[in-house]
Protein backbone atom coordinates (compact mmCIF):
# COMPACT_ATOMS: atom_id res chain seq x y z
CA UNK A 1 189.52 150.55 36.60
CA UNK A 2 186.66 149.73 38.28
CA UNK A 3 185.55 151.13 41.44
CA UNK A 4 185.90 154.79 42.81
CA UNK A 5 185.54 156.59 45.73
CA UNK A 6 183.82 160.53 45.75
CA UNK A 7 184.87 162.81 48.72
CA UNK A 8 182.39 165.24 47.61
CA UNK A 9 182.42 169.03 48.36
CA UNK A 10 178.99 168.40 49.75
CA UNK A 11 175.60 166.79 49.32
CA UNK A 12 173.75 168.53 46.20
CA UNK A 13 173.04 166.74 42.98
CA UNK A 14 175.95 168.27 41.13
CA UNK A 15 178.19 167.74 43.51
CA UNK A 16 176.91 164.62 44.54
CA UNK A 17 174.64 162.31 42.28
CA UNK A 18 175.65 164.02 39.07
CA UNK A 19 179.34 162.32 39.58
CA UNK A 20 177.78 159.38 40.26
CA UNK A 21 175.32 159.41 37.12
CA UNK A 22 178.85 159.83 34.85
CA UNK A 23 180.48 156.72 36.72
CA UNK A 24 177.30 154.63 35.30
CA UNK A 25 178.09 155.81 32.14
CA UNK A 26 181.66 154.54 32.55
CA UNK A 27 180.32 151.94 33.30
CA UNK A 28 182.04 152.46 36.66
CA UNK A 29 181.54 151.31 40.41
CA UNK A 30 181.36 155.19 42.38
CA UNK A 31 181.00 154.72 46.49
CA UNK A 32 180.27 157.81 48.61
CA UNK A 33 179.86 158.50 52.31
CA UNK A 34 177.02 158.37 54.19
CA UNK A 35 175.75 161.28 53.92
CA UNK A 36 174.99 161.47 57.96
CA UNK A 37 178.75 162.11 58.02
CA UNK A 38 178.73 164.91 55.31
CA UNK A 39 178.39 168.30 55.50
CA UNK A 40 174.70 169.97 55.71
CA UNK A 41 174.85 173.00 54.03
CA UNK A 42 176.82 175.26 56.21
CA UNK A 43 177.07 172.47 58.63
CA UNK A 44 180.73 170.90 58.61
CA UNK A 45 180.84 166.79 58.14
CA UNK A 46 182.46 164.51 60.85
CA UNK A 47 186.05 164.83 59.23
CA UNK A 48 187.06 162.08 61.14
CA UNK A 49 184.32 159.82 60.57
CA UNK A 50 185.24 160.63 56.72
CA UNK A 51 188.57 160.05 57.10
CA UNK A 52 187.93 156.26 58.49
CA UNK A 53 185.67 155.90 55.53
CA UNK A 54 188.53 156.36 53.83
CA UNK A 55 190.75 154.29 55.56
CA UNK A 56 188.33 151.32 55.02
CA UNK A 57 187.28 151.89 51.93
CA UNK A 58 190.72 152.66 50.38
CA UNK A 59 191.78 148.66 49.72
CA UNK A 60 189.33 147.59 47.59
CA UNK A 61 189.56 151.25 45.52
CA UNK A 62 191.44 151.95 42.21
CA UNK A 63 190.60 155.68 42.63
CA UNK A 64 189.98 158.28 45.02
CA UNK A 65 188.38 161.23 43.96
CA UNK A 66 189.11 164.11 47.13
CA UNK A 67 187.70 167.43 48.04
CA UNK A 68 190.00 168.95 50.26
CA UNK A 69 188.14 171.46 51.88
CA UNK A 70 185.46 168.37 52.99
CA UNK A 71 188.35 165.77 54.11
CA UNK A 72 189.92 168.70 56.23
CA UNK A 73 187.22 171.59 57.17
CA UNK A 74 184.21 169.49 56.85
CA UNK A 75 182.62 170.87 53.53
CA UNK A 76 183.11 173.87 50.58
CA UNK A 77 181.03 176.03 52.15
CA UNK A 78 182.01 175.33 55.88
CA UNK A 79 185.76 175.56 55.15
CA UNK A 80 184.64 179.33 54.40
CA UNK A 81 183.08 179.63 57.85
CA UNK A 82 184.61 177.44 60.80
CA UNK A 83 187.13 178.51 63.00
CA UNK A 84 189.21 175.30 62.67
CA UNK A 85 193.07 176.34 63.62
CA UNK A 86 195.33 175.62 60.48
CA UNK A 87 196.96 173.22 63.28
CA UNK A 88 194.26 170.94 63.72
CA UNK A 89 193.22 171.14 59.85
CA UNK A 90 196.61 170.27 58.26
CA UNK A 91 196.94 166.47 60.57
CA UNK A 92 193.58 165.74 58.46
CA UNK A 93 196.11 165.38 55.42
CA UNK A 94 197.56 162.27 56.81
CA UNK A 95 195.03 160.08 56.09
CA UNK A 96 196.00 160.31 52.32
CA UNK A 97 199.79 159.32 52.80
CA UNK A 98 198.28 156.66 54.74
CA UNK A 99 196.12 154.97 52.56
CA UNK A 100 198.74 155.40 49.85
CA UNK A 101 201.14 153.61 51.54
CA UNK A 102 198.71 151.12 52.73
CA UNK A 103 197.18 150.71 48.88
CA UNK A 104 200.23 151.82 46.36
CA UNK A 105 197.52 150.91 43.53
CA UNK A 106 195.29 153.62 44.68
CA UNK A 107 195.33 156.61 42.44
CA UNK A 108 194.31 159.38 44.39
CA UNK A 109 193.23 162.80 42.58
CA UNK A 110 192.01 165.71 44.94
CA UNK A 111 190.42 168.85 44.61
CA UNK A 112 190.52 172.48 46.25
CA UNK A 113 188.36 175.56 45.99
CA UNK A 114 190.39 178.92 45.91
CA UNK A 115 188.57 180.92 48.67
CA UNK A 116 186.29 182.83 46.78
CA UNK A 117 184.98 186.80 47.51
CA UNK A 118 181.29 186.30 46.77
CA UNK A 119 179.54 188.80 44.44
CA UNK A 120 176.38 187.86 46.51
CA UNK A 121 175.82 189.39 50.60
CA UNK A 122 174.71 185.90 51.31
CA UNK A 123 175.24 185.40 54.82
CA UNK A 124 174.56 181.30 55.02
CA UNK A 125 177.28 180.41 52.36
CA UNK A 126 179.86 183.19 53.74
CA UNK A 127 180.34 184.29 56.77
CA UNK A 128 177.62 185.23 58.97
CA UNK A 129 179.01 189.02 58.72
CA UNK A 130 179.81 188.92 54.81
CA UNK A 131 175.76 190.00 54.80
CA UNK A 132 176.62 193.32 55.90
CA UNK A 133 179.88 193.99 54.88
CA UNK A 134 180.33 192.05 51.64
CA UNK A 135 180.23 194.95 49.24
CA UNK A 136 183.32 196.88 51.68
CA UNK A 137 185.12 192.99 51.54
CA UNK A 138 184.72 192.57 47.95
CA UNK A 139 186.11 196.08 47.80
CA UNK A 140 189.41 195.94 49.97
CA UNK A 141 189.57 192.62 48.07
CA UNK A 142 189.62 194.27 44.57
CA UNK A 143 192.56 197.31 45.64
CA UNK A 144 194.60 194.86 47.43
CA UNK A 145 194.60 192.83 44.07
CA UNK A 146 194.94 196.22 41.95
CA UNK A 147 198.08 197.95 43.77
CA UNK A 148 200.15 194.27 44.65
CA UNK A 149 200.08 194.29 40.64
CA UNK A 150 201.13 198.27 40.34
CA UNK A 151 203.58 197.52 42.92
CA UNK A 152 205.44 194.53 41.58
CA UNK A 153 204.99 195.65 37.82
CA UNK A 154 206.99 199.25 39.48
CA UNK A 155 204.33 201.32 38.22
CA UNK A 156 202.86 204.00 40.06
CA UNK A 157 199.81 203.12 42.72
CA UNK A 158 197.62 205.45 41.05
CA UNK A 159 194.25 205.84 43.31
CA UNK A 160 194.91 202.20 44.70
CA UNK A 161 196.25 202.93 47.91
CA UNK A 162 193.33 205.48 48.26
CA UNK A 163 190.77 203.04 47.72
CA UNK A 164 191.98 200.66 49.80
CA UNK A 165 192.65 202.72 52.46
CA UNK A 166 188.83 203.68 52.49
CA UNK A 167 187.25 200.13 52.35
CA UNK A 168 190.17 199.28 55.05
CA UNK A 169 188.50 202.60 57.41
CA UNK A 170 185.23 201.48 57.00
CA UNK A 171 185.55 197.69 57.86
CA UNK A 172 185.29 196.47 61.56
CA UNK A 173 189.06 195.40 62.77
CA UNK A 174 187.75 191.83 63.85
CA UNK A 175 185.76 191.36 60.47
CA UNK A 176 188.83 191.91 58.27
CA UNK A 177 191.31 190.01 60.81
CA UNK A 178 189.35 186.91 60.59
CA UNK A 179 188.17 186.88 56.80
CA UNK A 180 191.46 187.62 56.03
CA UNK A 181 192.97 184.95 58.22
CA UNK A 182 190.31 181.98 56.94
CA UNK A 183 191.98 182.53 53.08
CA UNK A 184 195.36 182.48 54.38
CA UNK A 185 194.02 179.01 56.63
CA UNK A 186 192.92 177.75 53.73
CA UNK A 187 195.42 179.01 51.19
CA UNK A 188 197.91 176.88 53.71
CA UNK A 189 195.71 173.79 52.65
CA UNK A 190 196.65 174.10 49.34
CA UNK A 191 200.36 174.80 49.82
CA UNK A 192 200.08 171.31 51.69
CA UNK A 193 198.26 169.67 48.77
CA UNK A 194 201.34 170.75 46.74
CA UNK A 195 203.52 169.22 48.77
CA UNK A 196 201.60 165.94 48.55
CA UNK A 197 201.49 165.60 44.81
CA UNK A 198 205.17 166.63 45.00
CA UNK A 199 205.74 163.45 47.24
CA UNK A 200 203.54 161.33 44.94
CA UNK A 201 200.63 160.63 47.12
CA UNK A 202 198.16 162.61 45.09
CA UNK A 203 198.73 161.68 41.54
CA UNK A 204 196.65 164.62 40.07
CA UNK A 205 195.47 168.14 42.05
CA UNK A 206 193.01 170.77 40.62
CA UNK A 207 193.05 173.96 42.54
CA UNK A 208 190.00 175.94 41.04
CA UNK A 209 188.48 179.43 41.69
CA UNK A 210 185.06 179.90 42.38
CA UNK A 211 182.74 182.60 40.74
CA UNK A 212 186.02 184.87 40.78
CA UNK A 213 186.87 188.24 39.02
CA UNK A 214 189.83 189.37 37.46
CA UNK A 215 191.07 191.19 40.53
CA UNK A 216 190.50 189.99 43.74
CA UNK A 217 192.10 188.26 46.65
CA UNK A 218 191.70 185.08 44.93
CA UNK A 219 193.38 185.69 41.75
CA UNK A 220 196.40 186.70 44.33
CA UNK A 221 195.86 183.25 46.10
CA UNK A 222 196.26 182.06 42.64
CA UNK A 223 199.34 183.62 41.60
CA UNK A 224 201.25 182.43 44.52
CA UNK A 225 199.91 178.84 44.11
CA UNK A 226 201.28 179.19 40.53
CA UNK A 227 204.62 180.23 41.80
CA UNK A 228 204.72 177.08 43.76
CA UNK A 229 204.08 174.57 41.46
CA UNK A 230 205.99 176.39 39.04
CA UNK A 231 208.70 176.37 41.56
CA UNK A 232 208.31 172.47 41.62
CA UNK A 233 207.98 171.87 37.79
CA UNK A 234 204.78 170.37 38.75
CA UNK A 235 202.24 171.77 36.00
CA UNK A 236 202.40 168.19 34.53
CA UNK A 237 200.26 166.82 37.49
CA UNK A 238 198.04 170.03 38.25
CA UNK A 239 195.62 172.71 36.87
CA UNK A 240 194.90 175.93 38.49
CA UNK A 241 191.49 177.34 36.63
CA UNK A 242 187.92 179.06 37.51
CA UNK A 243 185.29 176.17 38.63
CA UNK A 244 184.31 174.57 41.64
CA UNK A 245 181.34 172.12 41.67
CA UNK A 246 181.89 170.59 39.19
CA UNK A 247 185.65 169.31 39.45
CA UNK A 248 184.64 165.35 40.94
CA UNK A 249 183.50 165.14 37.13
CA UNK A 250 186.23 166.45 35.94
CA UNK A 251 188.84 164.37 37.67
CA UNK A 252 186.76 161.06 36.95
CA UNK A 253 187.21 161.74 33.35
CA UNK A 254 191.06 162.41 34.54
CA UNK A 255 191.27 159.12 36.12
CA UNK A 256 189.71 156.92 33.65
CA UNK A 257 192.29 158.96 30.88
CA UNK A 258 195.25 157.99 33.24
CA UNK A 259 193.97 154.92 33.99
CA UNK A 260 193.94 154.20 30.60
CA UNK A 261 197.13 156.34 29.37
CA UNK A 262 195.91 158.05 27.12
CA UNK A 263 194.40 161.73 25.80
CA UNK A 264 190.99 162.16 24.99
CA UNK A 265 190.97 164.32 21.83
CA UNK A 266 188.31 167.18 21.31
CA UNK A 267 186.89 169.11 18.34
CA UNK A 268 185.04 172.28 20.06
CA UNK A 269 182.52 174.38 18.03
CA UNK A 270 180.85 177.81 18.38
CA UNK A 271 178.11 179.93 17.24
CA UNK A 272 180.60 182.57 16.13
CA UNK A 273 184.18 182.97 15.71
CA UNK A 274 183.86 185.78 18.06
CA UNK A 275 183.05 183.18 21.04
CA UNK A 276 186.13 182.18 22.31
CA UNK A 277 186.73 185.92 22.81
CA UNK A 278 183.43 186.05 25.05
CA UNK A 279 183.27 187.49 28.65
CA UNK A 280 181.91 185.17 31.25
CA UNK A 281 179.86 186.59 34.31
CA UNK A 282 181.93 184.44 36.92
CA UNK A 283 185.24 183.78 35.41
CA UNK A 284 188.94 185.51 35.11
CA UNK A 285 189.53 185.00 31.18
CA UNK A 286 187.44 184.69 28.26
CA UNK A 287 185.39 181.68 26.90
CA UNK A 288 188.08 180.39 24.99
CA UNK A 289 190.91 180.31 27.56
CA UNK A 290 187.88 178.96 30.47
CA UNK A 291 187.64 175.62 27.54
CA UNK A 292 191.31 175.20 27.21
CA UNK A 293 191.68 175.26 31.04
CA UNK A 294 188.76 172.53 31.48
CA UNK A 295 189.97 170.47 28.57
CA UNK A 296 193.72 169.87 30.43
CA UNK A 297 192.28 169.25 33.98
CA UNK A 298 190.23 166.64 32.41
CA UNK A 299 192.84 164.57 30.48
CA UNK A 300 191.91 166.32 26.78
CA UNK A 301 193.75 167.79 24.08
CA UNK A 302 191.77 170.23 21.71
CA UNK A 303 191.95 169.03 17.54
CA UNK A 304 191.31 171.14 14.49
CA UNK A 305 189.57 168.73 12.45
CA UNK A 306 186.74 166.06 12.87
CA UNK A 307 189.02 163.33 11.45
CA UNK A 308 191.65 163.90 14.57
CA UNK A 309 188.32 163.79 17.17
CA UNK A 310 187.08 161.43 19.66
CA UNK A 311 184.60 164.01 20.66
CA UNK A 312 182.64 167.16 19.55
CA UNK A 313 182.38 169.89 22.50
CA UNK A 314 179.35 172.16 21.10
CA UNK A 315 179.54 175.24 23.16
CA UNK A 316 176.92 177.61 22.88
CA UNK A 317 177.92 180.88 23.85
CA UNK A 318 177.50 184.74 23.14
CA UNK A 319 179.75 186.36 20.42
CA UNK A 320 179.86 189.58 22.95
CA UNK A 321 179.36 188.81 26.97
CA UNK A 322 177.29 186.09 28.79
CA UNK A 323 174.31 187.25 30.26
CA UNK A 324 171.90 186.38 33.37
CA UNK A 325 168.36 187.47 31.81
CA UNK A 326 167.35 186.21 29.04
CA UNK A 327 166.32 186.63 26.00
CA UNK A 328 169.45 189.31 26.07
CA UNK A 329 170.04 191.10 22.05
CA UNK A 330 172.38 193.27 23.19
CA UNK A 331 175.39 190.88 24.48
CA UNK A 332 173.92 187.10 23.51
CA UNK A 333 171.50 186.42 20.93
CA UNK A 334 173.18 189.09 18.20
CA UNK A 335 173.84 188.87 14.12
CA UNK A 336 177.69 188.02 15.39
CA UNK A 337 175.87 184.67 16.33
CA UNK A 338 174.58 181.86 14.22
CA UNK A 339 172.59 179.38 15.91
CA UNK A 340 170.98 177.55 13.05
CA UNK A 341 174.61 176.73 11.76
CA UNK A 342 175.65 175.54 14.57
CA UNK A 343 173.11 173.05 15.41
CA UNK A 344 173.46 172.12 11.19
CA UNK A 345 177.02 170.77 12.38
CA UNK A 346 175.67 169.05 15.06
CA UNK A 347 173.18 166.94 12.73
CA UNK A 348 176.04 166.49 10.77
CA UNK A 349 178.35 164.94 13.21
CA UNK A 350 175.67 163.04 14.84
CA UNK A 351 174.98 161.59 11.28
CA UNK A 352 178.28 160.09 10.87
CA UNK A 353 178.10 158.46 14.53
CA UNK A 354 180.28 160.84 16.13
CA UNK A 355 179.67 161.48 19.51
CA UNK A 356 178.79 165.33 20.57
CA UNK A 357 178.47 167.16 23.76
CA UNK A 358 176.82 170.32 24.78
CA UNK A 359 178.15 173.10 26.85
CA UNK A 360 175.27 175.95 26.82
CA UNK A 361 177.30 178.79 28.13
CA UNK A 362 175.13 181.37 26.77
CA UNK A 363 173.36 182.66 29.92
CA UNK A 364 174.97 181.96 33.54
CA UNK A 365 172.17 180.08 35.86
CA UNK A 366 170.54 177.71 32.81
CA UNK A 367 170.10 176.81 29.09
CA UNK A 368 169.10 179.35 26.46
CA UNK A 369 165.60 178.65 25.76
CA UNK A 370 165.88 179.53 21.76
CA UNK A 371 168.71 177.25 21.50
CA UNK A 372 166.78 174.67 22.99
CA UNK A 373 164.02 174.73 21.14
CA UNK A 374 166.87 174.75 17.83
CA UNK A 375 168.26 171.40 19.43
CA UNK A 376 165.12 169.62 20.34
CA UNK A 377 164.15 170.14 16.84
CA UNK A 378 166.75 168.47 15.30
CA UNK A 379 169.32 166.43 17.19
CA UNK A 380 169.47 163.03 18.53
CA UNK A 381 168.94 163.86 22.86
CA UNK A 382 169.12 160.96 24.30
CA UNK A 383 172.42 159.88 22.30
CA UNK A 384 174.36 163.38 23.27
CA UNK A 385 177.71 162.35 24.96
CA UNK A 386 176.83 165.04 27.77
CA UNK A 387 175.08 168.33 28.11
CA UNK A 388 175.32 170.23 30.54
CA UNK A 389 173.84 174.22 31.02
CA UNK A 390 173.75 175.08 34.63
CA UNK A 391 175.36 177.65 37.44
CA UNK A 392 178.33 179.25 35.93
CA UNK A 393 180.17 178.46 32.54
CA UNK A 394 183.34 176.64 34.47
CA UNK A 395 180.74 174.24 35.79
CA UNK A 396 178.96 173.29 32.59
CA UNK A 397 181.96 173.05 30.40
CA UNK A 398 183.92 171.31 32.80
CA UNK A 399 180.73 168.39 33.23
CA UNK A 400 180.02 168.29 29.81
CA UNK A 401 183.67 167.58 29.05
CA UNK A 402 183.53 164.60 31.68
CA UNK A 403 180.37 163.43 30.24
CA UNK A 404 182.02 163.32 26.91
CA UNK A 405 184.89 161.55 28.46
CA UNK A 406 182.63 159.15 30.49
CA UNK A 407 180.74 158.67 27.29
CA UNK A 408 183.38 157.29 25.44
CA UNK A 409 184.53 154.40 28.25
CA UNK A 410 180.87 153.50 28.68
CA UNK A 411 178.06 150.87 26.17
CA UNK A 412 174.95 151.68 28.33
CA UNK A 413 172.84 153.92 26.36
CA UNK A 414 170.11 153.39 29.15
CA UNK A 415 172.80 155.37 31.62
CA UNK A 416 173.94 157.77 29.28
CA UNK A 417 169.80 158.71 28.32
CA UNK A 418 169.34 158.84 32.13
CA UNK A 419 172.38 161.78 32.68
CA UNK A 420 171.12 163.80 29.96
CA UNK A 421 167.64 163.58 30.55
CA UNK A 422 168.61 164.54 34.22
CA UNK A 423 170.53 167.95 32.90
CA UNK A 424 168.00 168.80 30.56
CA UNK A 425 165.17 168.67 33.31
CA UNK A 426 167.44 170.58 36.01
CA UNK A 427 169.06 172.90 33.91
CA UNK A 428 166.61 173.51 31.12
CA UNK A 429 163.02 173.03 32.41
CA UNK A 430 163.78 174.30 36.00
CA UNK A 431 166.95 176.41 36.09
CA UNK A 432 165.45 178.67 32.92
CA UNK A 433 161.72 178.36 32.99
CA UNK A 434 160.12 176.70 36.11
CA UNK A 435 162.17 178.59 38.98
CA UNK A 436 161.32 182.22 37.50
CA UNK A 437 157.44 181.21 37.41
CA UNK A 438 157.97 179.86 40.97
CA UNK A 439 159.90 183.16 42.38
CA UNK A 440 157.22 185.07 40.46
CA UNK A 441 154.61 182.88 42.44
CA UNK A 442 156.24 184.28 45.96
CA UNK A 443 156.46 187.31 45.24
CA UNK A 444 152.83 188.05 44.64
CA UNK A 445 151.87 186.01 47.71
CA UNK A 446 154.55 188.60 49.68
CA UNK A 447 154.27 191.65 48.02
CA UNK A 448 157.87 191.24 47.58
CA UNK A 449 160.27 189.36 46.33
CA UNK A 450 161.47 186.20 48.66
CA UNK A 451 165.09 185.88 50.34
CA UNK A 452 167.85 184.75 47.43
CA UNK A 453 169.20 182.96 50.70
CA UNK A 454 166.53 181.52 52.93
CA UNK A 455 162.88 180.85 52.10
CA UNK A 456 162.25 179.65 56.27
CA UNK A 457 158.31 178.66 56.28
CA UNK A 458 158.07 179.89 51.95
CA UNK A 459 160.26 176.39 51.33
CA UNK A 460 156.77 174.02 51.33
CA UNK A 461 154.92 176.28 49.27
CA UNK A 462 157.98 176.44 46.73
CA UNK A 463 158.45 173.24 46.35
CA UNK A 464 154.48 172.54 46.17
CA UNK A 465 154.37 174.69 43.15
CA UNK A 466 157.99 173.52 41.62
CA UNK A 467 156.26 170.17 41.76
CA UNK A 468 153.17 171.20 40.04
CA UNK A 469 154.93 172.94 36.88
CA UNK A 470 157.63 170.88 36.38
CA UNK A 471 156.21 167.44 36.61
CA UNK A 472 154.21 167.63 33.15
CA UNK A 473 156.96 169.47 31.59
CA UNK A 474 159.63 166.06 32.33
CA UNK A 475 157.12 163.90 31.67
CA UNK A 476 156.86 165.30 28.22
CA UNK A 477 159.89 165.63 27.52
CA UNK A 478 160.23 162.26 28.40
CA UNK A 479 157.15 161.61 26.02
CA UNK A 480 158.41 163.28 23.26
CA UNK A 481 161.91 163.03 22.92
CA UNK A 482 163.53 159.96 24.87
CA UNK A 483 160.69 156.99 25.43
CA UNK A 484 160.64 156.76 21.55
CA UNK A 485 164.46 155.22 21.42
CA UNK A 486 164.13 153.79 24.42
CA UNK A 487 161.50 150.69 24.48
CA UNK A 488 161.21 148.89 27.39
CA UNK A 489 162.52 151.40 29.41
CA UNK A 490 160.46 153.46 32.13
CA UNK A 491 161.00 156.83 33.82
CA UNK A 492 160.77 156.61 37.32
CA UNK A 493 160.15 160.34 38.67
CA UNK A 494 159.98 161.09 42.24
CA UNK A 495 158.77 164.54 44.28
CA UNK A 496 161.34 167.20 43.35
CA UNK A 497 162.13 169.02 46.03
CA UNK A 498 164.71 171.50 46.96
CA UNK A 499 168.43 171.11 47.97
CA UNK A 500 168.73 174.10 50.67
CA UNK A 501 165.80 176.61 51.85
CA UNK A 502 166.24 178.70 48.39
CA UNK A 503 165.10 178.11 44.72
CA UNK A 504 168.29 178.20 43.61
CA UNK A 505 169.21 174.40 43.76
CA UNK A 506 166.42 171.89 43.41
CA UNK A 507 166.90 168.13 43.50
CA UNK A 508 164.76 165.99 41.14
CA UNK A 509 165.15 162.29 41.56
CA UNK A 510 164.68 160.29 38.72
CA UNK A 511 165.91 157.49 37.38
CA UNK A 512 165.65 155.37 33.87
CA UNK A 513 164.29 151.34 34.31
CA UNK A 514 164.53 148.55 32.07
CA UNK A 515 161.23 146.85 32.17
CA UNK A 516 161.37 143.34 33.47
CA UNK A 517 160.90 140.78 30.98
């Protein structure tokens, strides 16, 4: 395999360049769409300006990797917020059976997101009403969920119908009617995406839930999706799991595994025995269940012994519940955890030349700075087949995993230095220390603290001051830990700026240069 194509769920770096960093590793050709034709933020793409990018780019293509919700709706976050009828979105399909037919070679894997119920009022990602009437949504969302289950368990409602009855009184008509009718719009999607792995155009589809709960509207959406496939006998071709932005990783690693026809076999380690048992802030099941789920989208079967592995998963995470602040000693960094002992393992693996990846699960939204400064102390960076640390802990495991993956088909160690030193900027230097100083920053010049969801005329000052505290901390890191086993190669670090009018997603170009000569 060779070259791939990336229907991306939309334009940031982990959606986006991030892929396309793990296809160098590969050692892999990755082609993307302009992104004039893809979706701005809340801004749907030309869907059928990306579906003749398809069309023409299909022939010369031993992969496709497809986001749904972009090929048809225009984007992950748009398909939450246009009005498209389900009988305009569904034709958008077509263009898969018809490059299939066109190319039989073409393996085509494709990816959709699970409409989600936001814990956040953000108004630009969900609707333009979910601002105001979120927390009443998230509510009816929750009962719904709760007294479906009483109902077809034949147990008695309890206070369900109560509650729901209450969020129901208190929502506009309209606002319910049409959030309700986007998830069933989209939930139709999926039921179509069924049907086309069941007819052997798709040869792999991940259906994944984003930031979800264990009761909601979603995890309904997800039952009846299970029903279908299992209705099918189709489980042998698709995953249903929490995670999101992360999956083009995760079915790159898939393809190169089919490609190849084989299993990529994982060793994972913890902090504490207690880990797998771990609460997540943004997923359905604990730790442990989250890494089996990412390990079988991706192509992997988990080992018990180093002797059986192709790769070490490290996976730092609490022994109790992950946290958002950090340091946390209450849920995170307790006696039920031993970081020193993990990272001893880690030395110890790397020692014997096996390869290791890092999924830092420990705190949602970035790495744990103690276990960072454990890691930098001791192991081999630049060598690491993959860390990742960022968002939520579906989306690091699940790119770490592909890393890993990726890591294994690839012989560049120039490409493989670039992706980590690329996470470990992002999700180290600015998701846990540089974007707190900067939010800190704006909220003395306000006297309050700035929007979560749109910094308007505060987005040049942000990204002033993101520039000015985290350019020296890269470029020592840089210093310190990678330019010493890499001679004759260069960091080339452009102006970071950010992805979307908020701190939360920054973009950082960089890239790693073998000196002429």
């Amino acid at each position: 395999m060779k070259r791939v194509l990336l229907l991306p769920a939309d334009t940031r770096p982990v959606t986006l360049e991030l892929p396309h960093q793990l296809a160098r590793v590969a050692g892999l050709e990755m082609r993307s769409p302009p992104i004039e034709i893809l979706n701005k933020m809340n801004q749907p793409g030309n869907t059928a300006a990306l579906a003749e990018w398809l069309r023409r780019e299909a022939p010369a293509a031993d992969a496709a990797i497809v986001t749904l919700e972009t090929l048809a709706l225009g984007g992950m976050i748009p398909a939450r917020r246009v009005s498209d009828p389900l009988e305009e979105v569904l034709p958008r399909l077509e263009v898969l059976r018809e490059i299939k037919q066109r190319s039989p070679h073409l393996r085509i894997l494709a990816h959709g997101v699970i409409v989600r119920v936001a814990h956040d009022n953000d108004p630009l990602e969900e609707k333009p009403y979910y601002g105001e009437w979120g927390p009443l949504l998230r509510k009816y969302s929750e009962w719904m969920d709760r007294l479906e289950r009483k109902e077809a368990a034949g147990q008695e409602p309890g206070d369900a119908p109560m509650e729901l009855d209450r969020a129901r009184l208190h929502l506009p008509k309209e606002v319910l009617q049409d959030w309700l009718a986007t998830r069933e719009r989209n939930h139709a999607l999926h039921l179509a995406a069924i049907d086309l792995l069941n007819e052997g155009v798709l040869e792999y589809l991940a259906l994944t839930l984003d930031d979800t709960t264990p009761y909601s509207l979603a995890a309904r959406d997800r039952r009846r999706l299970e029903a279908r496939l299992d209705e099918l006998g189709l489980w042998g071709e698709a995953d249903i799991y929490p995670g999101a932005d992360e999956a083009a990783c995760t079915l790159l690693a898939r393809a190169l595994l089919n490609h190849a026809g084989r299993k990529t076999k994982v060793l994972v380690r913890y902090p504490s025995v207690l880990a797998p048992q771990a609460a997540m802030l943004y997923e359905d099941r604990p730790l442990g269940e989250l890494v089996k789920a990412h390990l079988r989208a991706a192509g992997c079967l988990a080992v018990q012994s180093t002797e059986q592995a192709d790769l070490i998963l490290a996976v730092n995470a609490p022994a109790t519940r992950q946290a958002q602040r950090q340091p946390d000693y209450e849920t995170v960094d307790t006696a039920e955890r031993h970081l020193p002992e993990l990272i001893d393992r880690l030395v110890g693996d790397q020692a014997v030349g096996r390869l290791v990846a890092v999924a830092d699960v420990a705190y949602a939204n970035g790495a744990e700075n103690r276990f960072m400064q454990l890691l930098l102390q001791a192991v081999n960076l630049p060598v690491l087949g993959g860390f990742a640390a960022w968002n939520t802990a579906g989306n690091s495991l699940g790119s770490a995993i592909a890393a890993g993956v990726c890591a294994l088909f690839g012989d560049d160690p120039v490409s493989l230095a670039e992706a980590n030193f690329s996470r470990l900027v992002d999700d180290w230097l600015y998701q846990s220390r540089v974007r707190a100083e900067v939010h800190q920053k704006l909220t003395e010049e306000l006297g309050k603290p700035p929007s979560p969801y749109d910094l308007a005329e505060l987005q040049w000052g942000a990204e002033l001051a993101i520039d000015q505290r985290l350019t020296p901390l890269a470029q020592s890191l840089w210093q310190q830990y990678f330019a010493p086993a890499l001679p004759g190669v260069r960091l080339d670090w452009g102006r970071p700026r950010l992805a979307w009018p908020r701190l939360f997603t920054g973009v950082f170009p960089l890239r790693l240069v073998r000196e002429e000569g």
